[in-house]
Protein backbone atom coordinates (compact mmCIF):
# COMPACT_ATOMS: atom_id res chain seq x y z
CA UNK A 1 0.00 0.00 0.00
CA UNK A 2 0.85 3.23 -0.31
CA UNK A 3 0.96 4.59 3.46
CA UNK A 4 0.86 2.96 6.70
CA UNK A 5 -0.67 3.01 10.10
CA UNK A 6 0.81 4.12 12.95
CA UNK A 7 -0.76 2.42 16.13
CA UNK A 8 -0.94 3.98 19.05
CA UNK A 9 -2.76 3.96 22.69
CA UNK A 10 -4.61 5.92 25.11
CA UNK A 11 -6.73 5.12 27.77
CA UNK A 12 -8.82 6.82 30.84
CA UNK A 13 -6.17 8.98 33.08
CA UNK A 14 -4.75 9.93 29.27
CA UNK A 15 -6.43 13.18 27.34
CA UNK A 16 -9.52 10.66 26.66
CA UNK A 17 -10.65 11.61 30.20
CA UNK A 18 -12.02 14.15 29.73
CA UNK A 19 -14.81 15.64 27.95
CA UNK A 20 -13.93 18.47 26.29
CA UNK A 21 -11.37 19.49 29.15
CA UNK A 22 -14.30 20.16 31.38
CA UNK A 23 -15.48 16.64 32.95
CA UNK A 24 -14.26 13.51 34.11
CA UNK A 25 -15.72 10.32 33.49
CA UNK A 26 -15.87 9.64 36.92
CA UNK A 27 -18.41 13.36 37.02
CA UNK A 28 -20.12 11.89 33.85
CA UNK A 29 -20.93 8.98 35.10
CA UNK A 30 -22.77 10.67 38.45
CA UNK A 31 -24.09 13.23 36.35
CA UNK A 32 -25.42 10.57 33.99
CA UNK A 33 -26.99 8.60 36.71
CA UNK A 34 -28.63 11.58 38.55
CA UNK A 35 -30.62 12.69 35.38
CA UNK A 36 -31.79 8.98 34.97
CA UNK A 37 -32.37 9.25 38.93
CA UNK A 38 -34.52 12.31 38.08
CA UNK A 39 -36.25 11.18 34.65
CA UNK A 40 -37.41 8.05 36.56
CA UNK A 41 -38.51 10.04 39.82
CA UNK A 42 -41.20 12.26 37.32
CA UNK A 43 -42.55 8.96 36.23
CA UNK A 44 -40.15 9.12 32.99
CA UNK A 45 -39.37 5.39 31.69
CA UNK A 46 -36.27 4.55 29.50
CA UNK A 47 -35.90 1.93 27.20
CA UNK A 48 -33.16 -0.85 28.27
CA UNK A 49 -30.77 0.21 25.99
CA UNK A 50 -30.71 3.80 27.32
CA UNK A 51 -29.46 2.57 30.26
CA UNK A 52 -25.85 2.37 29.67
CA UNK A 53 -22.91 0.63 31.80
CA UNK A 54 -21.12 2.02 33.94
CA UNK A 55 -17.63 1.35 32.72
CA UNK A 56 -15.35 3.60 31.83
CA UNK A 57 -12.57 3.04 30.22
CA UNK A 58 -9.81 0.27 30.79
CA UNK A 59 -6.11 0.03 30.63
CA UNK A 60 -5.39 -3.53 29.14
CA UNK A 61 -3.06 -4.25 26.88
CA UNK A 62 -4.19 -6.39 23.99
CA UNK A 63 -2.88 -10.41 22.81
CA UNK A 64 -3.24 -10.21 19.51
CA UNK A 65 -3.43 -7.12 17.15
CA UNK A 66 -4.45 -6.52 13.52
CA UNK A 67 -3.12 -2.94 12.06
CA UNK A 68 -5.45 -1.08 9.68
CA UNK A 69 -4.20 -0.30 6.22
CA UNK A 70 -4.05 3.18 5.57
CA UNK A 71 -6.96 3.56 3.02
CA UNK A 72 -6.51 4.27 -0.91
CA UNK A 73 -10.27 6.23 -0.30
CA UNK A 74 -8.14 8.38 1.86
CA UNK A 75 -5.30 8.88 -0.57
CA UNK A 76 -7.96 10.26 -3.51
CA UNK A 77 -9.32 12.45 -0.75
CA UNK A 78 -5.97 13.77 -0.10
CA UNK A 79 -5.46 12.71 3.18
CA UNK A 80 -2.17 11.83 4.36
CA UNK A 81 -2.60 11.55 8.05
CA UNK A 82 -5.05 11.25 10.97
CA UNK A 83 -5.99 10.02 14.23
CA UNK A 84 -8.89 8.20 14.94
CA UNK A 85 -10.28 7.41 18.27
CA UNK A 86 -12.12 4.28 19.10
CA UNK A 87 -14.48 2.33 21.99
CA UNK A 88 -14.04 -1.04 22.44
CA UNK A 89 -16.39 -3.27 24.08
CA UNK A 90 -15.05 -6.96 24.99
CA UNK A 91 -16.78 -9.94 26.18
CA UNK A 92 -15.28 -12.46 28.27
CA UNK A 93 -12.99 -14.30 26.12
CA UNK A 94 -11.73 -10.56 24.87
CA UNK A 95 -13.14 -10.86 21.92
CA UNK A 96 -14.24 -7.26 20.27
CA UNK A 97 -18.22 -7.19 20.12
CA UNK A 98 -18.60 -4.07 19.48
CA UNK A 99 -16.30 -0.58 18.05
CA UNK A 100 -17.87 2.93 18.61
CA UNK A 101 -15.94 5.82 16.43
CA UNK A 102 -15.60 8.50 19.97
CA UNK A 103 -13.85 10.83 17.30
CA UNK A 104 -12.12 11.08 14.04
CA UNK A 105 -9.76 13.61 11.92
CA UNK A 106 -10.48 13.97 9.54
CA UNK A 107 -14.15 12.61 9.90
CA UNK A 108 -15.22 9.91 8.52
CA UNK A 109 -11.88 9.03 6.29
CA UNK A 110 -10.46 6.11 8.05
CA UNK A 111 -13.06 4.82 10.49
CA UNK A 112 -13.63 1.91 8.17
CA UNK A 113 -10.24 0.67 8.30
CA UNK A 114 -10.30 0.99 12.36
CA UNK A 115 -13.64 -0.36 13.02
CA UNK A 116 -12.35 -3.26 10.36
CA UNK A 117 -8.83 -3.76 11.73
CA UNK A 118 -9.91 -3.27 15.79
CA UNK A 119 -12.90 -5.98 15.19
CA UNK A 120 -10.27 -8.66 15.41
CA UNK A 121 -8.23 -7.19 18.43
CA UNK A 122 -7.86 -10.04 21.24
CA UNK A 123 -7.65 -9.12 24.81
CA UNK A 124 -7.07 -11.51 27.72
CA UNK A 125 -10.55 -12.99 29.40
CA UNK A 126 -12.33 -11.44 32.06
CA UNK A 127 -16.19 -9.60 32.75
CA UNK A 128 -18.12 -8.72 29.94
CA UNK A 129 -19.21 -5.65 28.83
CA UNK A 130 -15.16 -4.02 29.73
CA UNK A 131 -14.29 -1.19 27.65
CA UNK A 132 -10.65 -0.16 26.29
CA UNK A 133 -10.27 3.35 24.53
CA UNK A 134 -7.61 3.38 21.49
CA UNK A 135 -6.32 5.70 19.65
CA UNK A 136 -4.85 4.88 16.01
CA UNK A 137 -3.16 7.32 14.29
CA UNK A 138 -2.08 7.18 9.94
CA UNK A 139 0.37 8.76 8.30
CA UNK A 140 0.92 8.02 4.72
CA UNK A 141 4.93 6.65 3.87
């Protein structure tokens, strides 16, 4: 290919957090829970899946990695770097069940090629439902 991924980490306690410099996701979380406290309390019901864990972010280091290829979409669009920053939820053999893009520069260019390459990331076992913050970043060769 023409360019190449750079790989790179970052978990909570890193820049991700914090939400937008302002709030930690210790505050999010109690905020979070106070205003389902409060929608529930004025007789306000919420579907399961609004109900969201209460994990934040884990540092764990991962068995097995696959690095995305830098994109040739990205190369007609001009792009020659970026850094994309992903969710990842494991179950309990580590296996990646689910990616959420948390942010992307430039949008939208290589969250294909994360979501893609971080699908087959193997962690070690443990509780379901963990979630590990990454951050991958491209640069074309």
């Amino acid at each position: 290919m023409a360019g190449e991924s750079a790989l790179g980490t970052m978990f909570a306690g890193g820049r991700g957090a914090y939400l937008a410099g302002t709030l930690t996701l210790t505050e999010i979380a109690l905020n979070r829970n106070a205003l389902f406290a409060a929608l529930l309390a004025a007789g306000i019901s919420l579907p399961a899946t609004a109900a969201l864990s209460d994990t934040a972010p884990i540092h764990i280091a991962p068995l097995q990695r696959v690095d995305p290829e830098f994109p040739r979409s990205a190369l007609r669009a001009g792009a020659e770097r970026g850094v994309v920053t992903a969710r990842l939820t494991l179950d309990t053999e580590g296996k990646v069940t689910r990616v959420d893009i948390v942010q992307s520069e430039p949008r939208r260019v290589f969250d294909d090629a994360v979501t893609q390459a971080l699908s087959q990331w193997r962690y070690p076992e443990g509780r379901s439902g963990r979630v590990v913050e990454v951050e991958v970043a491209f640069k074309q060769k």
